[in-house]
N, C-alpha and C. Protein backbone atom coordinates (compact mmCIF):
# COMPACT_ATOMS: atom_id res chain seq x y z
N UNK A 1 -3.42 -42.37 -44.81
CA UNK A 1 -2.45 -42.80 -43.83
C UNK A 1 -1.16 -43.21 -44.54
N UNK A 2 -0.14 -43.26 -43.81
CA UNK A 2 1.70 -43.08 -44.13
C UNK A 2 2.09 -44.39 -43.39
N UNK A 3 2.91 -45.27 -43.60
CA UNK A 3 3.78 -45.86 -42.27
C UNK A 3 4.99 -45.02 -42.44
N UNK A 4 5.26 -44.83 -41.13
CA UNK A 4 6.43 -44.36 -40.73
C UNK A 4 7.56 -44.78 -39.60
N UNK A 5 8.70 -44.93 -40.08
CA UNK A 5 9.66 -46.00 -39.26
C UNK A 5 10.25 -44.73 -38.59
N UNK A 6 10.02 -44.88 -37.23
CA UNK A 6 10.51 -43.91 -36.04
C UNK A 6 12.68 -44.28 -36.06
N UNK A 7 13.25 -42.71 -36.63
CA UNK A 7 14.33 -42.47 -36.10
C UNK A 7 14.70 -42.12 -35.35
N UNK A 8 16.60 -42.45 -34.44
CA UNK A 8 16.66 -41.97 -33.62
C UNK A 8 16.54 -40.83 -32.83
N UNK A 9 15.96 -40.22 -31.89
CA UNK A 9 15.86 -38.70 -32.06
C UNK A 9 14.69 -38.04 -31.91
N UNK A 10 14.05 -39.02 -32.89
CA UNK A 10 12.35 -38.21 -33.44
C UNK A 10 11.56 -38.10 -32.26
N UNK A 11 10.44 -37.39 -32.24
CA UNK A 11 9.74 -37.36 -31.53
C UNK A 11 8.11 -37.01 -31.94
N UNK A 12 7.29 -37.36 -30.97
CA UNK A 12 5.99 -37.39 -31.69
C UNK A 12 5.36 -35.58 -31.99
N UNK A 13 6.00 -35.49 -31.29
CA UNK A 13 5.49 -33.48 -31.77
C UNK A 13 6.00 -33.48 -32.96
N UNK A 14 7.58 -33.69 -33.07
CA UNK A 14 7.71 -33.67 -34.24
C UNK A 14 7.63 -34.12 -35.57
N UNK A 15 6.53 -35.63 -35.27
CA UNK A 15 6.04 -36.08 -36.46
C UNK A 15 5.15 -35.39 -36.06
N UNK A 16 4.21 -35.04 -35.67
CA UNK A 16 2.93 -34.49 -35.31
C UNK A 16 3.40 -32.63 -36.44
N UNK A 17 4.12 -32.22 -35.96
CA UNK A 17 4.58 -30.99 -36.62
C UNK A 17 4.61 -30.92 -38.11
N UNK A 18 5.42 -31.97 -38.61
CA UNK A 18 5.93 -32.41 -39.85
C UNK A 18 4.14 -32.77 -40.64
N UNK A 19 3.33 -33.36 -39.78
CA UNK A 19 1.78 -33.82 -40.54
C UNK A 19 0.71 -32.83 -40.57
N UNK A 20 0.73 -31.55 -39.87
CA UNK A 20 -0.37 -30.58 -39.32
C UNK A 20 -0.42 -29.89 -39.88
N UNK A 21 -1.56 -29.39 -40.18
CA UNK A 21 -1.66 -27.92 -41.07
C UNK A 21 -1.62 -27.11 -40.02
N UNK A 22 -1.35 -25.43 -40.71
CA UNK A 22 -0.86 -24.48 -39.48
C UNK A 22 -1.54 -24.01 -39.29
N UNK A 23 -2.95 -24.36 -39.29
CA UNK A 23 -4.22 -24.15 -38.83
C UNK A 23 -4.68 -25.03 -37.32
N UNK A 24 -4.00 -26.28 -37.35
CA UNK A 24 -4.15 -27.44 -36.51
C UNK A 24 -3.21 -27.39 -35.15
N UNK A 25 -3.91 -27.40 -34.32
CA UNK A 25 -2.98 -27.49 -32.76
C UNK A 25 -2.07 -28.68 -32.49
N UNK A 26 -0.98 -28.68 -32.12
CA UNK A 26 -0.55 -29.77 -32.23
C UNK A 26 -1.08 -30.88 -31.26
N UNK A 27 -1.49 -30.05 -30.62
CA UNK A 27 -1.81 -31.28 -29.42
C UNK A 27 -2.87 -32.16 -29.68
N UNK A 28 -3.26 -31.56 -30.92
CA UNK A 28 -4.86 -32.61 -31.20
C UNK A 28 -4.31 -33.49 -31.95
N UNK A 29 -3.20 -33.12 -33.07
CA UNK A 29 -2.27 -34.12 -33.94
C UNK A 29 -1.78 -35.42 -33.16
N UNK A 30 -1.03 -35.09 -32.10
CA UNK A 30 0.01 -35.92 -30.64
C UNK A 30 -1.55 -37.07 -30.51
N UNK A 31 -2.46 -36.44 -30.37
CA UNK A 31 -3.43 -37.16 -29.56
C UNK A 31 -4.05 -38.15 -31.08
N UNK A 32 -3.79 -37.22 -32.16
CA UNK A 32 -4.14 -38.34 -33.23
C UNK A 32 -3.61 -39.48 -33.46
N UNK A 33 -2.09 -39.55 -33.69
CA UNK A 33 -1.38 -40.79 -33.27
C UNK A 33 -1.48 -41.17 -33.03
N UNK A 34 -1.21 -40.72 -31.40
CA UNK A 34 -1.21 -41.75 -30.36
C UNK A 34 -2.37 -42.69 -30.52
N UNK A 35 -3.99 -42.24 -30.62
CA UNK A 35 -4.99 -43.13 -30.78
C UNK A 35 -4.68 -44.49 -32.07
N UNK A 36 -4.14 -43.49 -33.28
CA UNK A 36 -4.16 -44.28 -33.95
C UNK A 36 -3.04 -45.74 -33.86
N UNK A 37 -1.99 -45.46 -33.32
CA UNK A 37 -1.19 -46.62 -32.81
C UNK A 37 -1.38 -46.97 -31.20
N UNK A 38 -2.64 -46.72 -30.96
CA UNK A 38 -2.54 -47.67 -29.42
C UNK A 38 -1.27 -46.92 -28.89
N UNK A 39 -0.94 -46.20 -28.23
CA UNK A 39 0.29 -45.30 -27.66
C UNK A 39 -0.31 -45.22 -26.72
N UNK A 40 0.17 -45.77 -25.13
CA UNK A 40 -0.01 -45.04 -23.46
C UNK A 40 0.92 -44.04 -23.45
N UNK A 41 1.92 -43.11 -24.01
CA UNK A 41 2.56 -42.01 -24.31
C UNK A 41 2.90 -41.60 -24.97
N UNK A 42 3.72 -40.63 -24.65
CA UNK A 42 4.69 -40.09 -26.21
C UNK A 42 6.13 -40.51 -26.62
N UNK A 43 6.67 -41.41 -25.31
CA UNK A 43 7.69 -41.90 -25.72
C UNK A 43 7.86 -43.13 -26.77
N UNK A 44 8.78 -42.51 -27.62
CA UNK A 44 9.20 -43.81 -29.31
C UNK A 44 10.44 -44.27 -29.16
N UNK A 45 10.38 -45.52 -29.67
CA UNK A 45 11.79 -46.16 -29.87
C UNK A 45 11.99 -46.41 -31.61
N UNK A 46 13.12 -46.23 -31.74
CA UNK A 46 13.57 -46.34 -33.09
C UNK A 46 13.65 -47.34 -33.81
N UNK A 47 12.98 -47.32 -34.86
CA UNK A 47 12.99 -48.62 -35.00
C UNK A 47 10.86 -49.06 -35.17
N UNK A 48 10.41 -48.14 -34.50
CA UNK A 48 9.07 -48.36 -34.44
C UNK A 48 8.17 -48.14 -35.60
N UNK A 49 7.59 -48.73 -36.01
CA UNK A 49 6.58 -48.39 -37.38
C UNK A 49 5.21 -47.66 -36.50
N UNK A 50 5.02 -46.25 -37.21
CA UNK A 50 3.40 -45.85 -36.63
C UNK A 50 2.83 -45.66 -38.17
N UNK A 51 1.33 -45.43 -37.93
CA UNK A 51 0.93 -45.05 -39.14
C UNK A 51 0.45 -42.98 -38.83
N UNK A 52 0.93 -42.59 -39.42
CA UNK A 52 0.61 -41.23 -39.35
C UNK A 52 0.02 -40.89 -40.33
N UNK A 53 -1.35 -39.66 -39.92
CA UNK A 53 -2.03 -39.59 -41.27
C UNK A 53 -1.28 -38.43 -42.07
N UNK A 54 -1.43 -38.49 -43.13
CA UNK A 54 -1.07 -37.40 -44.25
C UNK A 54 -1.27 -36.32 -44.41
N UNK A 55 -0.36 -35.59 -44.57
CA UNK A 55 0.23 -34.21 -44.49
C UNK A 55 -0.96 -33.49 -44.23
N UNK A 56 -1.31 -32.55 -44.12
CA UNK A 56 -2.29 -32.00 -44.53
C UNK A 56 -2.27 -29.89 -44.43
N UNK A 57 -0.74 -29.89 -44.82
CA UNK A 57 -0.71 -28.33 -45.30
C UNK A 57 0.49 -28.15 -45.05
């Protein structure tokens, strides 16, 4: 696992994108997050620390 401080802009696909191997759907990534920071969506504010897991391809 990473902390990662949410910029303006970002979005969770696209941390989700940025962490997935291109083997991996993103939608299972989105749903990894989210579990892992307690998330009721996908909307982020800047400024937010998540922990995202590590790269993986």
């Amino acid at each position: 696992m990473t902390r990662h401080v949410v910029q303006p802009g970002e979005t969770l696909w696209a941390l989700a994108s940025s962490v997935a191997s291109s083997r991996e759907d993103l939608r299972d990534v989105v749903v990894e997050i989210e579990r892992l920071n307690n998330l009721d969506g996908a909307g982020l504010r800047a400024g937010e620390q998540l922990l995202l897991p590590v790269a993986r391809g």
